[in-house]
N, C-alpha and C. Protein backbone atom coordinates (compact mmCIF):
# COMPACT_ATOMS: atom_id res chain seq x y z
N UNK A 1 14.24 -48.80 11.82
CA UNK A 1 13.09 -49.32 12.51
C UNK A 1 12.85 -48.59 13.82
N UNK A 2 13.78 -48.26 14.22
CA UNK A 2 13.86 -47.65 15.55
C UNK A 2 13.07 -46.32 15.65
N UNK A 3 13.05 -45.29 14.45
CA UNK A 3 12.58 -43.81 13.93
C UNK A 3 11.17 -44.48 13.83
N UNK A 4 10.59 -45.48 13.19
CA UNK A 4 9.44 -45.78 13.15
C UNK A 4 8.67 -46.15 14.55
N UNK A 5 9.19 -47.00 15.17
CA UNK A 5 8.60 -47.07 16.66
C UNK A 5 8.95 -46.16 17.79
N UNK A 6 9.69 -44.76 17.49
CA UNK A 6 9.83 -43.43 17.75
C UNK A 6 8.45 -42.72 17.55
N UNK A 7 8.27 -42.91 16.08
CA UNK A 7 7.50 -41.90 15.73
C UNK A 7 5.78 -42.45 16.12
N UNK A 8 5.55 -44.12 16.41
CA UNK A 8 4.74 -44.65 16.54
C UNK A 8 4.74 -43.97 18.09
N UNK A 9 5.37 -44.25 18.83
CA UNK A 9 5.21 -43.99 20.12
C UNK A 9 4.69 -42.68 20.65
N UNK A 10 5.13 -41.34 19.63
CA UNK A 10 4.85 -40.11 19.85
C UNK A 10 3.61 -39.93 19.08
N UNK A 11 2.91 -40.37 18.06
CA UNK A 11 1.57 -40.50 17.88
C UNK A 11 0.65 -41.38 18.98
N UNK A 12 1.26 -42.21 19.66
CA UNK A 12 0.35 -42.94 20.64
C UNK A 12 -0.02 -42.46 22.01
N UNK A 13 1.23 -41.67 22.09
CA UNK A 13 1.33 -40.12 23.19
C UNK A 13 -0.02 -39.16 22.88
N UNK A 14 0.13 -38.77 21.91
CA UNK A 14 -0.17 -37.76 21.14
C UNK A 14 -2.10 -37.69 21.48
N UNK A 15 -2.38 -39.47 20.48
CA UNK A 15 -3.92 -39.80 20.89
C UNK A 15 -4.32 -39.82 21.93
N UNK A 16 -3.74 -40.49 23.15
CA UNK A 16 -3.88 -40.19 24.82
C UNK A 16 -3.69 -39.28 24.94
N UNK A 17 -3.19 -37.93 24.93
CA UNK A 17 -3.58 -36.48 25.11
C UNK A 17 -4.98 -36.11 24.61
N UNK A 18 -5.09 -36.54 23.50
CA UNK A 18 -6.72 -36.46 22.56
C UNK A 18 -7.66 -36.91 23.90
N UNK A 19 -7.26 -38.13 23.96
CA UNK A 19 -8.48 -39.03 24.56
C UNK A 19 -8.52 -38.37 25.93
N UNK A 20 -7.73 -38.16 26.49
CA UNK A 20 -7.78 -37.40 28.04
C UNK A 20 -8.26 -36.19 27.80
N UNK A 21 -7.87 -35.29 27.04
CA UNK A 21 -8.81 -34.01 26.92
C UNK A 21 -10.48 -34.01 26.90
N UNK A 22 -10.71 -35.42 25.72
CA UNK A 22 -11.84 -35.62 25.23
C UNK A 22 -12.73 -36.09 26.95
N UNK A 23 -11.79 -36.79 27.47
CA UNK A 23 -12.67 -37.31 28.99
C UNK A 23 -12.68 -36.18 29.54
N UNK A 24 -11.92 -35.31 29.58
CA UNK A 24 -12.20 -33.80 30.80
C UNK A 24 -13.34 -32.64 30.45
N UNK A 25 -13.90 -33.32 29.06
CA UNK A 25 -14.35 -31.87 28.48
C UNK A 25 -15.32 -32.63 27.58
N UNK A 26 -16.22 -31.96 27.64
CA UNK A 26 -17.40 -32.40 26.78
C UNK A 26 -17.78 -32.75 25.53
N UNK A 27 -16.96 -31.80 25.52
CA UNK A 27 -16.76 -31.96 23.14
C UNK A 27 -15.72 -31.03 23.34
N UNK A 28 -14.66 -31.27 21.98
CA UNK A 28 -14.04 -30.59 21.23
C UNK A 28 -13.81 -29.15 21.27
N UNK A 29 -15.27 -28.68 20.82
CA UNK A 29 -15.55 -27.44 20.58
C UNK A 29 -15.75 -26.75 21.79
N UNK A 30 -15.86 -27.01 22.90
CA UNK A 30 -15.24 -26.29 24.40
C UNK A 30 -14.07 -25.50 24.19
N UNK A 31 -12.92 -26.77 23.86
CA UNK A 31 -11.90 -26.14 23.66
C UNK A 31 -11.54 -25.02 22.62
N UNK A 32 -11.69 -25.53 21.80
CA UNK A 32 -11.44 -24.53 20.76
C UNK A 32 -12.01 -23.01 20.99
N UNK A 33 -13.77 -23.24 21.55
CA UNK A 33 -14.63 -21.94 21.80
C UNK A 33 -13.70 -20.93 23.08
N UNK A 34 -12.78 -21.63 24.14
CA UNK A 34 -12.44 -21.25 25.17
C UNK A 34 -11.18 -20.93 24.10
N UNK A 35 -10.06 -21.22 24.04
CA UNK A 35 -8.71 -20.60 23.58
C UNK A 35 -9.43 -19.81 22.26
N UNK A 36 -10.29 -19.54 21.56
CA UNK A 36 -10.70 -18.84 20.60
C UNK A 36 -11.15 -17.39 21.32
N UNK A 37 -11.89 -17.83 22.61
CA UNK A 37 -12.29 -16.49 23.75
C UNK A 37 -11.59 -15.71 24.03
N UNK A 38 -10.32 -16.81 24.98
CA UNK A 38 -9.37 -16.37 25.45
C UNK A 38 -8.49 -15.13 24.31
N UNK A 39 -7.93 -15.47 23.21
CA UNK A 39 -7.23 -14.97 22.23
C UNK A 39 -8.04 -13.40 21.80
N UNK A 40 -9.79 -13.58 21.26
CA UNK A 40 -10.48 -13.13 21.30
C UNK A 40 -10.24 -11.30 22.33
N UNK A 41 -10.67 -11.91 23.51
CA UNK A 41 -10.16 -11.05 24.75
C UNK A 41 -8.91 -10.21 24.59
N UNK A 42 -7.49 -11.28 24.40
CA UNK A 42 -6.46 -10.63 24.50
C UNK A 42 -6.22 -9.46 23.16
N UNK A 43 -6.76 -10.13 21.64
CA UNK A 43 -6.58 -9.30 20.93
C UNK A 43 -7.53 -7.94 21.23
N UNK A 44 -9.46 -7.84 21.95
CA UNK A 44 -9.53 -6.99 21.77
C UNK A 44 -8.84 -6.02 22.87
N UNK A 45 -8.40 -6.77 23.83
CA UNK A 45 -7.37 -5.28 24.70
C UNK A 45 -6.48 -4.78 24.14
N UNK A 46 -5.73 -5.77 23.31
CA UNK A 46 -4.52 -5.27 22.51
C UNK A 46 -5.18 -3.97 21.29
N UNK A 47 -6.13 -4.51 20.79
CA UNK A 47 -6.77 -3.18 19.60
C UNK A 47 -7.51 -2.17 20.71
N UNK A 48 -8.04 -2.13 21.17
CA UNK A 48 -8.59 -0.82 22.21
C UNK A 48 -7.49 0.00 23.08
N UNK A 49 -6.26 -0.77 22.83
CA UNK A 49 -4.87 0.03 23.35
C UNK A 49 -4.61 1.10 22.31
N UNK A 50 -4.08 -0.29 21.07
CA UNK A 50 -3.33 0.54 20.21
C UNK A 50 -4.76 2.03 19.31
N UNK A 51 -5.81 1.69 19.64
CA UNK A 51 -6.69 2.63 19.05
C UNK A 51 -6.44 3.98 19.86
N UNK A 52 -6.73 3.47 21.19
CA UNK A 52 -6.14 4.76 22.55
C UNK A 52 -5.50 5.37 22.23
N UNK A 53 -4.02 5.05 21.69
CA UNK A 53 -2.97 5.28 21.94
C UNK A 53 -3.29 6.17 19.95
N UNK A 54 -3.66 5.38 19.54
CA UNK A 54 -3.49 6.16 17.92
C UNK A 54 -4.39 7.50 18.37
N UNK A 55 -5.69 7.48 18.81
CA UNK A 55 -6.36 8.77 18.92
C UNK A 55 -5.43 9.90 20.02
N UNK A 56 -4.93 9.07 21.11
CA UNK A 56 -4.05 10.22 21.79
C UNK A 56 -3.38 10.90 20.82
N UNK A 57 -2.54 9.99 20.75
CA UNK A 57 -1.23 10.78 19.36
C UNK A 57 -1.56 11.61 18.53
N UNK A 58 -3.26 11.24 17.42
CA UNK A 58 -3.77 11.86 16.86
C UNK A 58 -4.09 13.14 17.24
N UNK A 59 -4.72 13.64 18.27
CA UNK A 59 -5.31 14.80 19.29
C UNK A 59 -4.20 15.22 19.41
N UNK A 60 -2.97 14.65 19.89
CA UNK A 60 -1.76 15.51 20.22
C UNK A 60 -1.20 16.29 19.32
N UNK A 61 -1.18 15.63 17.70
CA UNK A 61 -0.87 16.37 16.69
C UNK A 61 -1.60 16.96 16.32
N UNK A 62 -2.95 17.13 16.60
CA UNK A 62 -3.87 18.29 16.27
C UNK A 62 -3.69 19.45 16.83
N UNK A 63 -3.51 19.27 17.75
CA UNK A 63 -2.99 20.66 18.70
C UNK A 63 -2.02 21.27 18.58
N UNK A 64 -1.51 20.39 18.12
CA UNK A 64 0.16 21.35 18.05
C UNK A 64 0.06 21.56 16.55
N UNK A 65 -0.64 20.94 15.46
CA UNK A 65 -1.02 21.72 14.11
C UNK A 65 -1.50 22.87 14.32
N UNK A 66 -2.67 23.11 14.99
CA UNK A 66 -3.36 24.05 15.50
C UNK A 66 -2.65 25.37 16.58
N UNK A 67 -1.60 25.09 17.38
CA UNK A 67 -1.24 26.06 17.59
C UNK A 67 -0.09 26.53 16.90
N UNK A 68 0.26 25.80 15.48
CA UNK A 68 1.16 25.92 14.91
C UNK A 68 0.86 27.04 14.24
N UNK A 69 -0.53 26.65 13.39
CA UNK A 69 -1.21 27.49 12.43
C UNK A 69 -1.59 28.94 12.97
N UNK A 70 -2.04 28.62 13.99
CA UNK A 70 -2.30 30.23 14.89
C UNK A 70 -1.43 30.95 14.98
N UNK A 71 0.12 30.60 15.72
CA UNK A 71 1.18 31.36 15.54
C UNK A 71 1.64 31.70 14.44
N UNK A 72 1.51 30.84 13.21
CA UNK A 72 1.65 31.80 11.85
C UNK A 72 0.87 32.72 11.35
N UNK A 73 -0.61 32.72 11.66
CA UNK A 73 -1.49 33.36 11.59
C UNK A 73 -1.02 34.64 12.36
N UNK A 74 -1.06 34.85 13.34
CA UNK A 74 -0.79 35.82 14.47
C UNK A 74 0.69 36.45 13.46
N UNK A 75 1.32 35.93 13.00
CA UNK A 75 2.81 36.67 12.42
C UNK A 75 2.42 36.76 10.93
N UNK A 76 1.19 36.39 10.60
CA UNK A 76 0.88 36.92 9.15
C UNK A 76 0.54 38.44 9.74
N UNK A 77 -0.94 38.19 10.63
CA UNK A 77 -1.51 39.67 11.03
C UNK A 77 -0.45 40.55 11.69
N UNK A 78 0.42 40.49 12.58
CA UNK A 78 1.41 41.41 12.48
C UNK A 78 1.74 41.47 11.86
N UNK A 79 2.62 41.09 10.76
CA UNK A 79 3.28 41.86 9.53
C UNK A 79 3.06 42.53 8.82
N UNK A 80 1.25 42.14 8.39
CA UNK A 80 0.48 43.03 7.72
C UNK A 80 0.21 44.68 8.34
N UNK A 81 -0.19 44.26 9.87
CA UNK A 81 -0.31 45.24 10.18
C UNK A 81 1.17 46.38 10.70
N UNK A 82 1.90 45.55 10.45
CA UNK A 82 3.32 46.77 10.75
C UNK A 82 3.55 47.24 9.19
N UNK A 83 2.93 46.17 8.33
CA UNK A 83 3.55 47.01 6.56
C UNK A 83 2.23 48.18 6.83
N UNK A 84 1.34 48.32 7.42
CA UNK A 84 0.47 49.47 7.42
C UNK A 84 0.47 50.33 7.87
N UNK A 85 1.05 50.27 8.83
CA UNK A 85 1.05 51.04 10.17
C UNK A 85 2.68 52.13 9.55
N UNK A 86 3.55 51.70 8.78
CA UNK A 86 4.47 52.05 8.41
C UNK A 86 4.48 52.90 6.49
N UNK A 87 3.43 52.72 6.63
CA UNK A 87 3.22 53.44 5.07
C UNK A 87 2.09 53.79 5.24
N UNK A 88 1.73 55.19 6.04
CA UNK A 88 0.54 55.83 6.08
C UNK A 88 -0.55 55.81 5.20
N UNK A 89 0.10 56.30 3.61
CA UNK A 89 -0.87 56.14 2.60
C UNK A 89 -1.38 54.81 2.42
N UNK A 90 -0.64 53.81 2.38
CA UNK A 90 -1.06 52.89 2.03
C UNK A 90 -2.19 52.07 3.10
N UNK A 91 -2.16 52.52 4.78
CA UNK A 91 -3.12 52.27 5.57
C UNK A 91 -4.00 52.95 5.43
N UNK A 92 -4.21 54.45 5.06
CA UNK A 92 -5.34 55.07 4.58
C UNK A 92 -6.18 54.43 3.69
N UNK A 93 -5.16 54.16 2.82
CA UNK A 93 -6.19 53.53 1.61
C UNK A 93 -6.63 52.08 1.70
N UNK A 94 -5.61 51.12 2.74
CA UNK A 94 -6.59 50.16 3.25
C UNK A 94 -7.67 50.85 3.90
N UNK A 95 -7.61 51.29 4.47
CA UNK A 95 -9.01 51.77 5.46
C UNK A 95 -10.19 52.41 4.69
N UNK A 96 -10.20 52.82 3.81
CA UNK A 96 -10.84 53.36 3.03
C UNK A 96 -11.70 52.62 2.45
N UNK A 97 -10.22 51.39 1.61
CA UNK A 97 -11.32 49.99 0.99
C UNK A 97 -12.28 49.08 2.14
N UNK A 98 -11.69 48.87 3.41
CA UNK A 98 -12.69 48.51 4.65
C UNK A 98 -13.72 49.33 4.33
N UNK A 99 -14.07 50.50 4.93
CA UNK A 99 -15.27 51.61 5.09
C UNK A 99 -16.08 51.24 4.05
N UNK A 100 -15.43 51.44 2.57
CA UNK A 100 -15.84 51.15 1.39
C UNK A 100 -16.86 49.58 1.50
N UNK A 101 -16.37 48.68 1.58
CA UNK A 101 -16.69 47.44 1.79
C UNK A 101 -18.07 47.54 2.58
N UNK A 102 -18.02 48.34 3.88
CA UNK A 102 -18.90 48.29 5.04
C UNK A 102 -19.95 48.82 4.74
N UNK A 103 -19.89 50.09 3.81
CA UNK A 103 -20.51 50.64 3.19
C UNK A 103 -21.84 49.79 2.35
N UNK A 104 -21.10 49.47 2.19
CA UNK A 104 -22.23 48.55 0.75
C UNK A 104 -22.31 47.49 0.92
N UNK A 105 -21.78 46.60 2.24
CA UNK A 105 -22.30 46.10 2.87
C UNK A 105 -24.03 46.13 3.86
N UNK A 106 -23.76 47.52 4.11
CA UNK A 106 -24.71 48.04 5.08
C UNK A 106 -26.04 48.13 4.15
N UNK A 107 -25.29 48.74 2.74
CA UNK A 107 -26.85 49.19 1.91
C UNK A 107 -27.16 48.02 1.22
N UNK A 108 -26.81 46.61 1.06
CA UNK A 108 -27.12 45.79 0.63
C UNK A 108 -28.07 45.25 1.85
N UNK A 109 -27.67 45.35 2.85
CA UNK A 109 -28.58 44.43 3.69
C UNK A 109 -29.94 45.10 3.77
N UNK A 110 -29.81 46.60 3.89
CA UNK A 110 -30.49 47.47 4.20
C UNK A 110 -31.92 47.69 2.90
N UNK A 111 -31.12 47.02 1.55
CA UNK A 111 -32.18 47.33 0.80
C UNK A 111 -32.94 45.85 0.40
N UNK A 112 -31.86 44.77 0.75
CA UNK A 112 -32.74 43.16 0.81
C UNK A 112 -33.90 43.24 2.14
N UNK A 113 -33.54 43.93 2.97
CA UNK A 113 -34.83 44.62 4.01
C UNK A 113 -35.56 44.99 3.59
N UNK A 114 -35.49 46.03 3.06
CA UNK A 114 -36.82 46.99 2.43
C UNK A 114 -37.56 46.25 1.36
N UNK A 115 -36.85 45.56 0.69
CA UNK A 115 -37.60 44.52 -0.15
C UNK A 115 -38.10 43.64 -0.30
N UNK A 116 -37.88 42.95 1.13
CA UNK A 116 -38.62 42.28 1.41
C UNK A 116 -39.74 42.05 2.25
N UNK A 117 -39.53 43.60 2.90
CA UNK A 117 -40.93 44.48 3.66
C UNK A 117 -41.53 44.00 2.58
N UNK A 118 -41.46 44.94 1.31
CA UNK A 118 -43.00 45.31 0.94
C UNK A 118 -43.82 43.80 0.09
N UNK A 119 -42.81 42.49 0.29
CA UNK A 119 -43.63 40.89 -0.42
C UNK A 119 -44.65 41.40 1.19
């Protein structure tokens, strides 16, 4: 009996907290709209952090992808150019296929020109 007029007593607590809130505050939905704000607020600082913080990180690993890739780049083109520079013939005859290339490069542009002078 005793657990029952325990538990009566802490529900009778409980409604006088109700009823005193209810006298300080207009309706209900004050409250709720205010700790819904409040929470509201705190989560969006908390997501406009962790977004900050993801795009920093993000940018940070871009850069260092990026100067990753360059420095391999840069040790592709040296290598290439020391296997050339070290087998004469074989830089001749790259150079040749360049010229070659530039070549008919030049007369392609040169004759989509002329052809399209005379529309």
């Amino acid at each position: 009996m005793d657990n029952f007029n325990e538990n009566e007593n802490e529900l009778e607590s409980i409604r006088q907290s109700i009823l005193e809130i209810k006298k300080n505050t207009n309706s209900p939905e004050k409250i709720t709209k205010s700790v819904s704000f409040s929470l509201t607020d705190e989560l969006k600082e908390h997501i406009e952090f962790t977004v900050k913080q993801e795009i920093e990180n993000n940018i940070e690993g871009l850069i260092l992808k990026t100067i990753k890739k360059q420095n391999i780049l840069k040790t592709v083109i040296e290598d290439i150019i020391s296997n050339y520079t070290n087998n004469k013939e074989v830089l001749e005859k790259f150079m040749q296929e360049i010229l070659q290339k530039q070549i008919r490069q030049i007369i392609q542009v040169g004759l989509e020109e002329y052809i399209c002078k005379d529309d």
